[in-house]
C-alpha atoms as a PDB file:
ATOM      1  CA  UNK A   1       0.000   0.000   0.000  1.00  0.00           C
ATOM      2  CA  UNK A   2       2.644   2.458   1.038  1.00  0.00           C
ATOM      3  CA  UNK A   3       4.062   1.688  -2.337  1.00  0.00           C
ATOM      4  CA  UNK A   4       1.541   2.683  -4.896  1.00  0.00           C
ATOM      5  CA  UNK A   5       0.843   5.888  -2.772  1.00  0.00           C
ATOM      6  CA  UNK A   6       4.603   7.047  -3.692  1.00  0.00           C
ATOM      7  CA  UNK A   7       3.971   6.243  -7.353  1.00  0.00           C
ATOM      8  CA  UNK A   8       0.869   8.148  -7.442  1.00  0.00           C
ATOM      9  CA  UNK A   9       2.344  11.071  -5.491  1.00  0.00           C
ATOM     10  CA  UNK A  10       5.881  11.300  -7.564  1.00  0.00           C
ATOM     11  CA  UNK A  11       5.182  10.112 -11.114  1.00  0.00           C
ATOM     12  CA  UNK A  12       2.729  13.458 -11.787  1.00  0.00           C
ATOM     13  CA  UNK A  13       5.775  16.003 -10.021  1.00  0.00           C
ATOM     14  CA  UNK A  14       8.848  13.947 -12.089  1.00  0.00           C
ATOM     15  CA  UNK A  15       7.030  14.624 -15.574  1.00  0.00           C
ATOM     16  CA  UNK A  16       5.656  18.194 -14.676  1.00  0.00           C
ATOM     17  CA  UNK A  17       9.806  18.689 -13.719  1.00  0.00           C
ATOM     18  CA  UNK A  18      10.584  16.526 -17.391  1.00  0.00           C
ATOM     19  CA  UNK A  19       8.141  18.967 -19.202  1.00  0.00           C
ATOM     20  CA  UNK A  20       9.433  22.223 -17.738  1.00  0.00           C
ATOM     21  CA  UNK A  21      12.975  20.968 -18.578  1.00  0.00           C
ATOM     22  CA  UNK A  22      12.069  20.367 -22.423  1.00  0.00           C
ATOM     23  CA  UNK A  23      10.271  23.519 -22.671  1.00  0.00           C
ATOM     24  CA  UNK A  24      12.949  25.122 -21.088  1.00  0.00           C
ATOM     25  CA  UNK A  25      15.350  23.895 -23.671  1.00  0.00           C
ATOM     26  CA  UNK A  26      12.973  24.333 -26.229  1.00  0.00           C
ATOM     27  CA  UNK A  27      12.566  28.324 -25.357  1.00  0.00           C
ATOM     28  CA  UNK A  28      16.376  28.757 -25.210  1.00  0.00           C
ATOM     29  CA  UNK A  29      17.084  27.042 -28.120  1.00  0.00           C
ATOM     30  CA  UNK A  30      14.223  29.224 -30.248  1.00  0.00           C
ATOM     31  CA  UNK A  31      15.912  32.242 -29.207  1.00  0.00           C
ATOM     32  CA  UNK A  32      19.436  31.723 -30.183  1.00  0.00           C
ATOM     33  CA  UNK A  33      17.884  30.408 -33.901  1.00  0.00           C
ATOM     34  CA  UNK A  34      16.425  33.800 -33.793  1.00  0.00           C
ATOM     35  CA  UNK A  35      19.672  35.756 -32.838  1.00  0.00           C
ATOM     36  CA  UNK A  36      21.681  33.964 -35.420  1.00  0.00           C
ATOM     37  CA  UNK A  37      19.284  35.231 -38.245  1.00  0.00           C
ATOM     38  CA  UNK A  38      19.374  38.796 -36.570  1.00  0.00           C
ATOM     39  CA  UNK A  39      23.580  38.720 -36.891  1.00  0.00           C
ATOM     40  CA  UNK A  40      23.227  37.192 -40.549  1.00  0.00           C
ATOM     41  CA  UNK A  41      21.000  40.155 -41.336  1.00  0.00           C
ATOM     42  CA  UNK A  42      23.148  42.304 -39.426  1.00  0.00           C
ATOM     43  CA  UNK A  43      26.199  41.053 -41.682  1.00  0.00           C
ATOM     44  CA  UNK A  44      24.337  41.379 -45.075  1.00  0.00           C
ATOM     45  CA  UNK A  45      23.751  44.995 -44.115  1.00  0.00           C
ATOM     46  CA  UNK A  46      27.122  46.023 -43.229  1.00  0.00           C
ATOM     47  CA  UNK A  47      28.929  44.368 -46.317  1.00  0.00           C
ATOM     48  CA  UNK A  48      26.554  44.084 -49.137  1.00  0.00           C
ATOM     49  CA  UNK A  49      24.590  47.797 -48.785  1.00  0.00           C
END
């Protein structure tokens, strides 16, 4: 008994912590795509006009 009552209390709290993790990653990872472009466009800008 003791058992299943620390399955049912920690399985819901470890994938709530896996999900904030991967959408942590997820966020961080989006921005730095989006920084990238911003220097490319910086670069075409400074050498090309």
């Amino acid at each position: 008994m003791v058992m299943n009552y620390e399955i049912i209390i920690f399985t819901p709290i470890s994938a709530l912590l896996i999900g904030f993790v991967f959408f942590t990653i997820l966020k961080k990872r989006k921005r730095s795509a989006k920084s990238i472009y911003k220097l490319i466009d910086d670069l075409e800008k400074k050498y090309i006009y």
